[in-house]
C-alpha atoms as a PDB file:
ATOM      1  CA  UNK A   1       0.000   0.000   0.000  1.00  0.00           C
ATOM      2  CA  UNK A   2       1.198   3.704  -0.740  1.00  0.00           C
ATOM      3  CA  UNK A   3       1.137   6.028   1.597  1.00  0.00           C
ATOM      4  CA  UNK A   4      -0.543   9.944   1.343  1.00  0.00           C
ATOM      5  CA  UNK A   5      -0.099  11.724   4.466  1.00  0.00           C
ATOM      6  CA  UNK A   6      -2.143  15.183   4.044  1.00  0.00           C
ATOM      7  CA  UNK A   7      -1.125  17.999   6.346  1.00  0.00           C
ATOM      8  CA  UNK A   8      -0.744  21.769   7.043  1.00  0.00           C
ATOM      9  CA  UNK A   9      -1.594  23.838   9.881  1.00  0.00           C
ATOM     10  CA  UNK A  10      -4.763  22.598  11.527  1.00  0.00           C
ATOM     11  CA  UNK A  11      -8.224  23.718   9.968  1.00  0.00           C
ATOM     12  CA  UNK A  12      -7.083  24.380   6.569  1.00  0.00           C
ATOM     13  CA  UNK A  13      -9.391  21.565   5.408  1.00  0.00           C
ATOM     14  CA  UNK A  14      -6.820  18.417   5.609  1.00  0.00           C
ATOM     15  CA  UNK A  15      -9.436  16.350   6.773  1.00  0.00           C
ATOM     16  CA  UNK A  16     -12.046  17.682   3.846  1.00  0.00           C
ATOM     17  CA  UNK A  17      -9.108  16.807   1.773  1.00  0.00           C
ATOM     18  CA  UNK A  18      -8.651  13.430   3.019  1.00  0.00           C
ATOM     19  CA  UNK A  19     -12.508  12.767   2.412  1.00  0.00           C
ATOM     20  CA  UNK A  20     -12.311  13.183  -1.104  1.00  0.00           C
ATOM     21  CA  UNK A  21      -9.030  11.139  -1.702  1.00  0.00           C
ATOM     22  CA  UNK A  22     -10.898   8.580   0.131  1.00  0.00           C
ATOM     23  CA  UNK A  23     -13.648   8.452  -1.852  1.00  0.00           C
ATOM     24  CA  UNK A  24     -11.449   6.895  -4.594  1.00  0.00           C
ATOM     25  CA  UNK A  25     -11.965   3.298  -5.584  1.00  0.00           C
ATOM     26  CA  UNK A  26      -8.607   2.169  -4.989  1.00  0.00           C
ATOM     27  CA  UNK A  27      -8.077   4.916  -1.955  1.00  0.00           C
ATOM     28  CA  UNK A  28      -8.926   4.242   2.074  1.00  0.00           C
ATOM     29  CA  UNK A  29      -8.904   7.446   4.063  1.00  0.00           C
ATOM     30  CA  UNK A  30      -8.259   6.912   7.417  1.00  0.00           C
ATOM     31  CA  UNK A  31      -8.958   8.365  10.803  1.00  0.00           C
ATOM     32  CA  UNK A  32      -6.044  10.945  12.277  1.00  0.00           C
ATOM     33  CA  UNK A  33      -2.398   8.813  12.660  1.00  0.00           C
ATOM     34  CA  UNK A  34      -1.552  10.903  15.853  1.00  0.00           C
ATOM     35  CA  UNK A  35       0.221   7.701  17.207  1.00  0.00           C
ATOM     36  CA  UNK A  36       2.105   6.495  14.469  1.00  0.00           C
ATOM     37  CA  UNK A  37       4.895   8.191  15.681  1.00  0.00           C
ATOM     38  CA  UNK A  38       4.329   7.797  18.969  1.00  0.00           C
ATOM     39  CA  UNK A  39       5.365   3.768  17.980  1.00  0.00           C
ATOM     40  CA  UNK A  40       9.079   5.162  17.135  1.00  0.00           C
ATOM     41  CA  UNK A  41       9.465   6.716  20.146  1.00  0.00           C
ATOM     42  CA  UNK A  42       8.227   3.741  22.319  1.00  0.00           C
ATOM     43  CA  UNK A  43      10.983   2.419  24.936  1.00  0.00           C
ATOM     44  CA  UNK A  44      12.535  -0.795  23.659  1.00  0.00           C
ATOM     45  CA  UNK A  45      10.815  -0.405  20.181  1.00  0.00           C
ATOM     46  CA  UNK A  46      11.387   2.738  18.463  1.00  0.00           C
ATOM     47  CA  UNK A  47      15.437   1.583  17.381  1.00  0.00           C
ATOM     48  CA  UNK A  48      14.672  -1.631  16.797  1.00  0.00           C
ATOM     49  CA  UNK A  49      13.998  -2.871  12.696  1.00  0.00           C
ATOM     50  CA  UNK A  50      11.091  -5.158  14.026  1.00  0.00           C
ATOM     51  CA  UNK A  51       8.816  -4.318  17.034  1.00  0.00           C
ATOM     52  CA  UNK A  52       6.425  -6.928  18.740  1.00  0.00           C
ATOM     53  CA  UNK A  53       3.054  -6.079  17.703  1.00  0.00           C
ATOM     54  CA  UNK A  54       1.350  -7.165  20.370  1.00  0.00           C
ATOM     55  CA  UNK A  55       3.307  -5.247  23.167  1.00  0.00           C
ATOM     56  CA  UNK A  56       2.712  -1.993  20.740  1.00  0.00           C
ATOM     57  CA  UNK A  57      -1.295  -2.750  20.347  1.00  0.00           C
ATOM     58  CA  UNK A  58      -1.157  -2.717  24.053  1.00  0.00           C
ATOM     59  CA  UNK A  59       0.646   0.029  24.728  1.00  0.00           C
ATOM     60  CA  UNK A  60      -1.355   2.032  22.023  1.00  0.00           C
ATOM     61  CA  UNK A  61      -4.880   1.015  23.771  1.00  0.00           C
ATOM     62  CA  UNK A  62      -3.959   3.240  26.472  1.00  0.00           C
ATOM     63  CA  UNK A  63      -3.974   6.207  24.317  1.00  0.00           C
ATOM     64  CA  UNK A  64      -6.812   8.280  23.051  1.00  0.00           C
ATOM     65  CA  UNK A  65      -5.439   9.046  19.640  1.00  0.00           C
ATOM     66  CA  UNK A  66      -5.487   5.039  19.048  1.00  0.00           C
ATOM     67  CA  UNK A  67      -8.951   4.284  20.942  1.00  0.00           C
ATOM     68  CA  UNK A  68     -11.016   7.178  18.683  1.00  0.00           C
ATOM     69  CA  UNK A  69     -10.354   4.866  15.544  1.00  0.00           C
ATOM     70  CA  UNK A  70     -12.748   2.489  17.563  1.00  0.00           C
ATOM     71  CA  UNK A  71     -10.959  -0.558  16.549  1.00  0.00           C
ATOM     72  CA  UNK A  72     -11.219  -3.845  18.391  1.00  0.00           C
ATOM     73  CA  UNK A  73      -7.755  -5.752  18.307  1.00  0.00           C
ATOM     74  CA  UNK A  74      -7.901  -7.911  21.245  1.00  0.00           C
ATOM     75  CA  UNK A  75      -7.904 -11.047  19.385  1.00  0.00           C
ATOM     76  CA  UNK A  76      -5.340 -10.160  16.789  1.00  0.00           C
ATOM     77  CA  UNK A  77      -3.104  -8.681  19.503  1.00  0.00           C
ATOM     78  CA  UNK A  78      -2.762 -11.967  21.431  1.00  0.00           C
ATOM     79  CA  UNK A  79      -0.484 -12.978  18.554  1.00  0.00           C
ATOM     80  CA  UNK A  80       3.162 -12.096  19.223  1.00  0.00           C
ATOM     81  CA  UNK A  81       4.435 -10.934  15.975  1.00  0.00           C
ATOM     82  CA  UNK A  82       7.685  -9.499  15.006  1.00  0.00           C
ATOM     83  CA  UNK A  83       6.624  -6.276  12.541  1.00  0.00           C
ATOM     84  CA  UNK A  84       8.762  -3.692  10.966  1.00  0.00           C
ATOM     85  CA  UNK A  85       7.325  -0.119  11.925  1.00  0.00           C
ATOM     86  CA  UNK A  86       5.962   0.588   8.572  1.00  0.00           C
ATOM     87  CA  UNK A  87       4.588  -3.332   8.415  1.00  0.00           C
ATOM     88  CA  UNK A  88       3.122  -3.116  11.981  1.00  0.00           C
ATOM     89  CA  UNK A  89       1.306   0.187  10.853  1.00  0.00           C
ATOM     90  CA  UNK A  90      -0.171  -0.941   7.629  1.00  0.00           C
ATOM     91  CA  UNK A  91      -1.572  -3.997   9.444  1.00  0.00           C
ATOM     92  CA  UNK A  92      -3.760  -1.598  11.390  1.00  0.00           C
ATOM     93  CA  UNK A  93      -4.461   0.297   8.268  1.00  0.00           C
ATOM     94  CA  UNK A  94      -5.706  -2.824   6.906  1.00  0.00           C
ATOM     95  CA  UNK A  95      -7.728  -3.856   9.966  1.00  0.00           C
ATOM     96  CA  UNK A  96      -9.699  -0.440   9.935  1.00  0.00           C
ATOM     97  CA  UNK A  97     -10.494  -1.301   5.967  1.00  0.00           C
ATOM     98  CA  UNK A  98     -12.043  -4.005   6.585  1.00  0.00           C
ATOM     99  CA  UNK A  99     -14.450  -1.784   8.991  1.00  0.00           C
ATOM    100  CA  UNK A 100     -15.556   0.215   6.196  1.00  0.00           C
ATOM    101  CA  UNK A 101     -15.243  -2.173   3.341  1.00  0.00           C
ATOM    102  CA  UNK A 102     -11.955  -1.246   2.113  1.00  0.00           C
ATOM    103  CA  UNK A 103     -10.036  -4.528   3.257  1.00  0.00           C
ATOM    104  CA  UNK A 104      -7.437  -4.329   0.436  1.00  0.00           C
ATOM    105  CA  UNK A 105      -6.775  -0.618  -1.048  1.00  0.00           C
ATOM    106  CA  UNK A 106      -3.981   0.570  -3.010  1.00  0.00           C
ATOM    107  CA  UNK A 107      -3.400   3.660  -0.954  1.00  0.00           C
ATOM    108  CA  UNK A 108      -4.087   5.074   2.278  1.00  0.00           C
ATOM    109  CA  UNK A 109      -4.404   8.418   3.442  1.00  0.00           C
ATOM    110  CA  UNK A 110      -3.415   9.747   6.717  1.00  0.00           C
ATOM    111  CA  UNK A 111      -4.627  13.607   7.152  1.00  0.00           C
ATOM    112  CA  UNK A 112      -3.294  14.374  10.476  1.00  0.00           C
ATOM    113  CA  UNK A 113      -2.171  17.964  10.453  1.00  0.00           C
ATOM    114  CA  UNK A 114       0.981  17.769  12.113  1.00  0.00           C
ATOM    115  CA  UNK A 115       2.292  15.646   8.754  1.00  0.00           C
ATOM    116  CA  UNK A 116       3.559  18.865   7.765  1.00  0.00           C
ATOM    117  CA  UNK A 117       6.110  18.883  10.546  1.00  0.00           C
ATOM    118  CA  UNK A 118       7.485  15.503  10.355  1.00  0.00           C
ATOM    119  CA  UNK A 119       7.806  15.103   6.771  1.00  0.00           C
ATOM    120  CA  UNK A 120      11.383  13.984   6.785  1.00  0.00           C
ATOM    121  CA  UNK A 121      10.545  11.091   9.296  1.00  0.00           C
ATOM    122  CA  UNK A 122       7.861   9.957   7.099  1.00  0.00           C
ATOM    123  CA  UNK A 123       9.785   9.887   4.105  1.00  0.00           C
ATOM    124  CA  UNK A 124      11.985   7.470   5.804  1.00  0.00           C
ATOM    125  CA  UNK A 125       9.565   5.419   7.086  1.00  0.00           C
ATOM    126  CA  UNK A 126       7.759   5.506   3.682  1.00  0.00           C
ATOM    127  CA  UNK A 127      10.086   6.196   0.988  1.00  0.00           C
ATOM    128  CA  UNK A 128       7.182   5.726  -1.374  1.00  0.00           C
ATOM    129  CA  UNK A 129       4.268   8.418   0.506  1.00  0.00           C
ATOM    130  CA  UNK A 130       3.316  11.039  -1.157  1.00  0.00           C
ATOM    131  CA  UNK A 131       3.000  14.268   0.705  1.00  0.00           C
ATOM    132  CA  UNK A 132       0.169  17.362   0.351  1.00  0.00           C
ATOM    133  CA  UNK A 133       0.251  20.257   2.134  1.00  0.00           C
ATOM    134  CA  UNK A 134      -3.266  22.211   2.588  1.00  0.00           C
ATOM    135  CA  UNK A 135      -2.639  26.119   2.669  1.00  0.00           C
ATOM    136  CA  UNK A 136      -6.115  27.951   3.810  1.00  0.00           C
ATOM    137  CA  UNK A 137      -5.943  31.737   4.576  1.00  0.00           C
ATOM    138  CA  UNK A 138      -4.965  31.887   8.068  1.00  0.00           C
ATOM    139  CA  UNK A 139      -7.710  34.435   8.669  1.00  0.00           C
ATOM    140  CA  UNK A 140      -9.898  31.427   7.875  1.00  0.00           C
ATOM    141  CA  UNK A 141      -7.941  29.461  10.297  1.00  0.00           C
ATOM    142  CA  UNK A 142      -8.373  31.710  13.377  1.00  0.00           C
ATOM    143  CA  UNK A 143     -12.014  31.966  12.455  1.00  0.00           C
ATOM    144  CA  UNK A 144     -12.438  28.165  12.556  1.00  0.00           C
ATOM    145  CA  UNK A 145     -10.006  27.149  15.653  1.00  0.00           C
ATOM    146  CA  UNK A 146     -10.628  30.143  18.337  1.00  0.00           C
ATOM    147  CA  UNK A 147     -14.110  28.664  18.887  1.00  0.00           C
ATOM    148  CA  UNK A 148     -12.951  24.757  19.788  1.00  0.00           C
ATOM    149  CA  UNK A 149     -11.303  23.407  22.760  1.00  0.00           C
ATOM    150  CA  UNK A 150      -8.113  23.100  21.408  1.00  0.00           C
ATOM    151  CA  UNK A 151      -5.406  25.500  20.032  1.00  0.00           C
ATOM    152  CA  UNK A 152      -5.193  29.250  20.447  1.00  0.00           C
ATOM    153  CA  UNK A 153      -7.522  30.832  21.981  1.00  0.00           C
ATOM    154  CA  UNK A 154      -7.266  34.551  21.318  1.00  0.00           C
ATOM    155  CA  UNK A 155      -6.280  36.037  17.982  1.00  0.00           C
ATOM    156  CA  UNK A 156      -2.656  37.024  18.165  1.00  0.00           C
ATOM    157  CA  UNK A 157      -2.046  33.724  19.297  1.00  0.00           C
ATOM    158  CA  UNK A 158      -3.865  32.364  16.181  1.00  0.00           C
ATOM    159  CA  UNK A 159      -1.553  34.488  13.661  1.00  0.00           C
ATOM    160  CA  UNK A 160       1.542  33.350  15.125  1.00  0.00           C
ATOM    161  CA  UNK A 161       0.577  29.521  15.421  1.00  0.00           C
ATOM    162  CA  UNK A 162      -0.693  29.798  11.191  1.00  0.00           C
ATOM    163  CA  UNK A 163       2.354  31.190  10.917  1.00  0.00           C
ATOM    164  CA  UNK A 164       4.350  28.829  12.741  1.00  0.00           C
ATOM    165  CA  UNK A 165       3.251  25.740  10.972  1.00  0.00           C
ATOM    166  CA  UNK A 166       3.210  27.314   7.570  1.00  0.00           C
ATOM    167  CA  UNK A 167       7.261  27.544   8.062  1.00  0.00           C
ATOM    168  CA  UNK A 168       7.432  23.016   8.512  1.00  0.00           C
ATOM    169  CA  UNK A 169       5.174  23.349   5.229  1.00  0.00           C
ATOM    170  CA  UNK A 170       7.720  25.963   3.198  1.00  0.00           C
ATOM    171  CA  UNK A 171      10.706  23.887   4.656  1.00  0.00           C
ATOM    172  CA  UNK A 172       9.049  20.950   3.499  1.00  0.00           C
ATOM    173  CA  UNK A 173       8.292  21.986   0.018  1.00  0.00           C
ATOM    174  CA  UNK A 174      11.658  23.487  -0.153  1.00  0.00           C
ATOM    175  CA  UNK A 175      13.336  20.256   0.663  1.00  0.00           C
ATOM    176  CA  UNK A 176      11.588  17.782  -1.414  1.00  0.00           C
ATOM    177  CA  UNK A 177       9.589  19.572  -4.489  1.00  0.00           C
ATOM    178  CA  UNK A 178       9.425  16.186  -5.838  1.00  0.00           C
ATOM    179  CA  UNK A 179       7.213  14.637  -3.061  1.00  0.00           C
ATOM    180  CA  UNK A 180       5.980  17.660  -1.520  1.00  0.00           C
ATOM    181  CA  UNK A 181       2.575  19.098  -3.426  1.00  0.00           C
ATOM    182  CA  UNK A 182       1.001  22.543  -2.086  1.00  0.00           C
ATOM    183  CA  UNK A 183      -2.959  22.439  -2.745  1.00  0.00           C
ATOM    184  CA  UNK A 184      -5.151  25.551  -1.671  1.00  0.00           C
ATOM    185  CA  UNK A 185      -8.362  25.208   0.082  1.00  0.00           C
ATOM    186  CA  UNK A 186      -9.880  28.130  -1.267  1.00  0.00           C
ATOM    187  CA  UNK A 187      -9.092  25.976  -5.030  1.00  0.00           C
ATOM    188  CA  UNK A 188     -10.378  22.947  -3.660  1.00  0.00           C
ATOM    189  CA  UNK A 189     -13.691  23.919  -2.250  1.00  0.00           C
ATOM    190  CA  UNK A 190     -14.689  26.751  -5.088  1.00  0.00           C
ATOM    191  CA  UNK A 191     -13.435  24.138  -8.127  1.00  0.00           C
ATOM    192  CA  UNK A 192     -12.350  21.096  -6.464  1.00  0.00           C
ATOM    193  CA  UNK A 193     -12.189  18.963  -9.887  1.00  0.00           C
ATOM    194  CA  UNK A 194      -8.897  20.650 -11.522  1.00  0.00           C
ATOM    195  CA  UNK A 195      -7.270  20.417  -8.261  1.00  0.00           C
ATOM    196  CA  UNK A 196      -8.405  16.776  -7.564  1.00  0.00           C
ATOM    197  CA  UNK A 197      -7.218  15.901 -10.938  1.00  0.00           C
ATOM    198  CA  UNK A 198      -3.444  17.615 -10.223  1.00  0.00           C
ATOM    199  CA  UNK A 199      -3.440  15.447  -7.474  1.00  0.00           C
ATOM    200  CA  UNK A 200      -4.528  12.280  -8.898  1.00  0.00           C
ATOM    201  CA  UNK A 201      -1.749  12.712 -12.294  1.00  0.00           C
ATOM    202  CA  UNK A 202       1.234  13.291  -9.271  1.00  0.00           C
ATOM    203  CA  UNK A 203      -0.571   9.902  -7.823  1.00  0.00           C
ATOM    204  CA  UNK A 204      -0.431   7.859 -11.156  1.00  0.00           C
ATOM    205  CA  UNK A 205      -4.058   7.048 -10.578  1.00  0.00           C
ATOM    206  CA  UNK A 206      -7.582   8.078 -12.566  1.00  0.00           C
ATOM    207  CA  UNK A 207      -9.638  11.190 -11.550  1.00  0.00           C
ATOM    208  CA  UNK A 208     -12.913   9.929 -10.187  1.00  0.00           C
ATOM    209  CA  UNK A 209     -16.022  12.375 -10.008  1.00  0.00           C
ATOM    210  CA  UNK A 210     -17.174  11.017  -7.078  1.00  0.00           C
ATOM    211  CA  UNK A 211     -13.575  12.334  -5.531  1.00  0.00           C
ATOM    212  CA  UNK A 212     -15.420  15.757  -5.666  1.00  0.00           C
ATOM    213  CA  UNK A 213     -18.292  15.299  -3.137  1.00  0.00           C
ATOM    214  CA  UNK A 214     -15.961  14.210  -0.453  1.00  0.00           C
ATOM    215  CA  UNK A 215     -17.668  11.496   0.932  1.00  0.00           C
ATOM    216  CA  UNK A 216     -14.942   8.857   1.574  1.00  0.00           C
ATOM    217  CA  UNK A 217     -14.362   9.213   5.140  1.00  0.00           C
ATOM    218  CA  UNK A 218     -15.681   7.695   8.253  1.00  0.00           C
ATOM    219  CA  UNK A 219     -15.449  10.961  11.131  1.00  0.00           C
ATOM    220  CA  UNK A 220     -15.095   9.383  14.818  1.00  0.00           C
ATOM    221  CA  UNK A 221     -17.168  10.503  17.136  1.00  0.00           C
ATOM    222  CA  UNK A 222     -14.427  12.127  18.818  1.00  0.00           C
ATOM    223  CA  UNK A 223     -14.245  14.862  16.092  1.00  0.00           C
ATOM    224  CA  UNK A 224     -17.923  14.921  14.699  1.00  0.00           C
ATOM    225  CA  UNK A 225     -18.676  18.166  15.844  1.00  0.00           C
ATOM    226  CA  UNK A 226     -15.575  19.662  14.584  1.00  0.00           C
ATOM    227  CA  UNK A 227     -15.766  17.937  11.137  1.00  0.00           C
ATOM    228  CA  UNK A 228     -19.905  18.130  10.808  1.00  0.00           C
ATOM    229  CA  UNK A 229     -19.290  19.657   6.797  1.00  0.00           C
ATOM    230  CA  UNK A 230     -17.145  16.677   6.547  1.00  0.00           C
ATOM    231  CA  UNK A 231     -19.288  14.226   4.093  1.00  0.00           C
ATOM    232  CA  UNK A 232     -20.937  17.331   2.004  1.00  0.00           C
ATOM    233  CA  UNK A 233     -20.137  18.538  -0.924  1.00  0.00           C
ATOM    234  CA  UNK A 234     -18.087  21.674  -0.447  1.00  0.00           C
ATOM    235  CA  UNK A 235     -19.509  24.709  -0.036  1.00  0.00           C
ATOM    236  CA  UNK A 236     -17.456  27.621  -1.509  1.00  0.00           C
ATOM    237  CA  UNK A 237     -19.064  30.323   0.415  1.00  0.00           C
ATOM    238  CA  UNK A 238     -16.762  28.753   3.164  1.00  0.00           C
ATOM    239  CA  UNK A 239     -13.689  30.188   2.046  1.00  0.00           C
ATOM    240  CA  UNK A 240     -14.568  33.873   2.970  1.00  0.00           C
ATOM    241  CA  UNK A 241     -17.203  33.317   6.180  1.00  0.00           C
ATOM    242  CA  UNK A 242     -14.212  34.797   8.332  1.00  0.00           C
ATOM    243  CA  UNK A 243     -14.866  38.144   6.898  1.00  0.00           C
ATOM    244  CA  UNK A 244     -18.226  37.810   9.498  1.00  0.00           C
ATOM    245  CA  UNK A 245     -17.186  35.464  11.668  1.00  0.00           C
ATOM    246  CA  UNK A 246     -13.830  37.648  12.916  1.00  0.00           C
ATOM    247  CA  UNK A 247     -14.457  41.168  14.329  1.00  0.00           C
ATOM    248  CA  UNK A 248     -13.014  43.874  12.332  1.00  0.00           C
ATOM    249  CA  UNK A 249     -10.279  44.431  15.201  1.00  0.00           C
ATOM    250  CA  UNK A 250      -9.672  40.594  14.999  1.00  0.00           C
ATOM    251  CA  UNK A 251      -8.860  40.817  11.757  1.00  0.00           C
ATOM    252  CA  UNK A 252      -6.768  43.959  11.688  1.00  0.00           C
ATOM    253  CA  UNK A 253      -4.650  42.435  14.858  1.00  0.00           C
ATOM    254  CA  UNK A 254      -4.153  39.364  12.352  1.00  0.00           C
ATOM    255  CA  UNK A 255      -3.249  41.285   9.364  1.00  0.00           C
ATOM    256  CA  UNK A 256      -0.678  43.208  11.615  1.00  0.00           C
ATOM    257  CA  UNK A 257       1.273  40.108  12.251  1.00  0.00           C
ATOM    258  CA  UNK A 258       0.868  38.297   9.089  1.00  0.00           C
ATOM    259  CA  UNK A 259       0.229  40.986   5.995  1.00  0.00           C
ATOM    260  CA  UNK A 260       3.321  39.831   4.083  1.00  0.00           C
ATOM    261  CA  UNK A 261       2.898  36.177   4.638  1.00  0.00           C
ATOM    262  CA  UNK A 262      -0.887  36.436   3.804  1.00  0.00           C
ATOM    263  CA  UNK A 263       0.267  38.720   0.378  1.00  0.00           C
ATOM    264  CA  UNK A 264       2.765  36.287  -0.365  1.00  0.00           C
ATOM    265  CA  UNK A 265       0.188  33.165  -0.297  1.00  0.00           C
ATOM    266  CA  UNK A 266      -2.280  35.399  -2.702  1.00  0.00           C
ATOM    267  CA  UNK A 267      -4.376  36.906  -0.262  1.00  0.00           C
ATOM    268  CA  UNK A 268      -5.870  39.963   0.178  1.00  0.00           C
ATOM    269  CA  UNK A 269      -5.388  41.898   3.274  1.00  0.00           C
ATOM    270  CA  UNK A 270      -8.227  44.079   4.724  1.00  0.00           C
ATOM    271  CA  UNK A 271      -5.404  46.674   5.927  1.00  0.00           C
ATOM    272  CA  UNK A 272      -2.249  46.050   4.721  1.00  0.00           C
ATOM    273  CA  UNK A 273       0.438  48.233   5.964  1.00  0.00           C
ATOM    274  CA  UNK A 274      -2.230  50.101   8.169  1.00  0.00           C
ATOM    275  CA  UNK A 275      -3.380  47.465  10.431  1.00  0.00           C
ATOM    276  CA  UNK A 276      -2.898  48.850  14.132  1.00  0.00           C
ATOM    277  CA  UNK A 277      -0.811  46.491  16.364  1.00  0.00           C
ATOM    278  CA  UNK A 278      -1.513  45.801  19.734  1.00  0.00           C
ATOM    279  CA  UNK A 279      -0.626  47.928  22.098  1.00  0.00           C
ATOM    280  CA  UNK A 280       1.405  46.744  25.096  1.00  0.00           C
ATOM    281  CA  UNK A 281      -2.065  46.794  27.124  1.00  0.00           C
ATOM    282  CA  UNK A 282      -4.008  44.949  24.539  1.00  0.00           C
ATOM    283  CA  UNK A 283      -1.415  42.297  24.691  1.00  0.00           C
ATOM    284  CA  UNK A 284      -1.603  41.785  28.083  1.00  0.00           C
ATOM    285  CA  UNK A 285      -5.330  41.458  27.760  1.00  0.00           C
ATOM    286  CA  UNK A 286      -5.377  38.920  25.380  1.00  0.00           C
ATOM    287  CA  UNK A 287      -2.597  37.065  27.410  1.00  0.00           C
ATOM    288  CA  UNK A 288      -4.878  36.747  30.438  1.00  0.00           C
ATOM    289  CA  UNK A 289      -7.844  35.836  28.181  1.00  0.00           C
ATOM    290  CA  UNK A 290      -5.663  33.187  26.650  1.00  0.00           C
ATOM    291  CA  UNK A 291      -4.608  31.310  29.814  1.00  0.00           C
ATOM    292  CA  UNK A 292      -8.171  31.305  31.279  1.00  0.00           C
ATOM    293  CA  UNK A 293      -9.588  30.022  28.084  1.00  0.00           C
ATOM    294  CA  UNK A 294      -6.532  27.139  28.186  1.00  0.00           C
ATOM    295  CA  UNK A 295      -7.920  26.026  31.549  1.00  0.00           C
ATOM    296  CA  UNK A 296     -11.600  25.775  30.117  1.00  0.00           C
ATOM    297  CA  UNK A 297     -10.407  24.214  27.153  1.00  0.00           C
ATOM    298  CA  UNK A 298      -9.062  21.459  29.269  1.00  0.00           C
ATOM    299  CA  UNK A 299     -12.106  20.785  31.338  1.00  0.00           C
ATOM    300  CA  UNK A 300     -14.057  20.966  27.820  1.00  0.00           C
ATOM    301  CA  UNK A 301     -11.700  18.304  26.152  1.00  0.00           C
ATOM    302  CA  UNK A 302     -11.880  16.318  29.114  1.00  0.00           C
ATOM    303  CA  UNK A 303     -15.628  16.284  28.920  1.00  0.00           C
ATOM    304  CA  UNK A 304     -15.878  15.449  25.108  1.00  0.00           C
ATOM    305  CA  UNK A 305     -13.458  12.531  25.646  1.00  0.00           C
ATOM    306  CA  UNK A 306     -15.071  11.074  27.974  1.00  0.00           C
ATOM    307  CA  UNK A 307     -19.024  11.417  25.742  1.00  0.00           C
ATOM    308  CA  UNK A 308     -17.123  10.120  22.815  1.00  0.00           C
ATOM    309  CA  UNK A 309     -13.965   7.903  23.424  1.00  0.00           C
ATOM    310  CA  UNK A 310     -14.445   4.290  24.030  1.00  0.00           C
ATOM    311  CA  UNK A 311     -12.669   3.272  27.317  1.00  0.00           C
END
């Protein structure tokens, strides 16, 4: 199986991408990988070239990022196996295909954000992945993640984590422009078929139309709420909804600590050169708002975990 690992800074759509890759014939999209790294760094495992699969399955039941995929190993873990990283993960990969009645796919995609900052590692593990990084406007972005219970909370905070992951993504690119394909959201939701069909010619596979509704992808319940679009057709109007879902001082903070980078990506700032910054008070503000919200976050991820994570 080839791999496609999706990622980019976190809602800019890599899970609306991995929908619609999955919704190939000869594609499975699966649920976030967050632990697939977590396997190299695993005491007594991670320098190894083979790993005993049932001491990792164990291990990897006690984590969350493992338990949303909702997959029942017990049997299969009794078996002590010796697996190669790569071999150990595509045997899970396999198991959740047969879950959703892709047992035996030619490619599997992973669309865990955080892709974007461990593309190197990946390459290594899969010489043969494929890698896509998502740009959205990161106006877009702070519109979409201030309201959850995870990430940044206030708005400065927003424009310097965009920024922040946008830099693994550049590096990335930069590195390996052979492997390394930059799609933008704001293409894929408003005309998603050229951009689909870029992708797919880089793959070596056939453009299907049904790529285009993005319905190829199981959410968990852990992230339903988050991903409830996820499973529609896309809806272009999406791409600008931060213009009402920001303030106008939102966006002008934003635009003061990104303008360039937001020119340099194609869009169009609001202000430009005249956004305000924040003064020192306004700072200090949002600092204070930011910690509080941190501490509710916690209790609120908590909360949802324990609704929507089998134990």
């Amino acid at each position: 199986m080839r791999p496609i690992f999706v990622g980019g800074c976190e809602r800019s759509g890599t899970t609306l991408l991995g929908a619609m890759l999955g919704a190939h014939s000869s594609c499975l999209c699966v649920p976030e990988m967050q632990f697939k790294l977590d396997i190299l760094r695993f005491p007594d495992h991670g320098a190894q070239e083979t790993i005993d699969k049932a001491e990792v399955i164990r291990r990897l039941a006690q984590r969350s990022s493992f338990r949303i995929w909702e997959l029942n190993l017990n049997n299969a873990a009794l078996l002590h196996e010796q697996l190669s990283c790569r071999q150990l993960i595509e045997w899970i990969v396999t198991a959740y295909g047969q879950t959703v009645g892709k047992p035996m796919p030619a490619m599997w995609v992973d669309h865990t954000p955080s892709n974007i900052r461990y593309v190197r590692t990946l390459l290594r593990l899969f010489p043969d992945a494929h890698i896509v990084h998502i740009v959205r406007d990161g106006r877009a972005v702070a519109a979409s993640v201030l309201p959850l219970d995870w990430g940044p909370n206030q708005i400065d905070s927003a424009a310097h984590y965009w920024a922040e992951r946008l830099a693994f993504g550049f590096a990335a690119e930069s590195q390996w422009p052979e492997r390394v394909m930059r799609v933008r959201y704001e293409d894929l939701v408003q005309d998603p078929e050229p951009v689909l069909q870029k992708i797919c010619e880089a793959l070596a596979i056939q453009y299907e139309p049904a790529m285009s509704q993005g319905k190829g992808f199981r959410v968990p319940q852990y992230t339903a709420q988050q991903h409830a679009l996820v499973g529609s057709a896309p809806n272009p109007t999406r791409a600008r909804a931060w213009e009402t879902q920001l303030t106008p001082r939102q966006i002008e903070i934003f635009e003061s600590l990104t303008s360039d980078l937001l020119e340099s990506l194609g869009y169009v700032p609001k202000y430009g050169l005249r956004a305000k910054r924040m003064p020192r008070r306004e700072e200090h503000l949002s600092g204070i708002r930011e910690l509080y919200k941190r501490i509710l976050n916690r209790s609120r991820q908590r909360k949802r975990k324990k609704n929507t994570i089998p134990q």
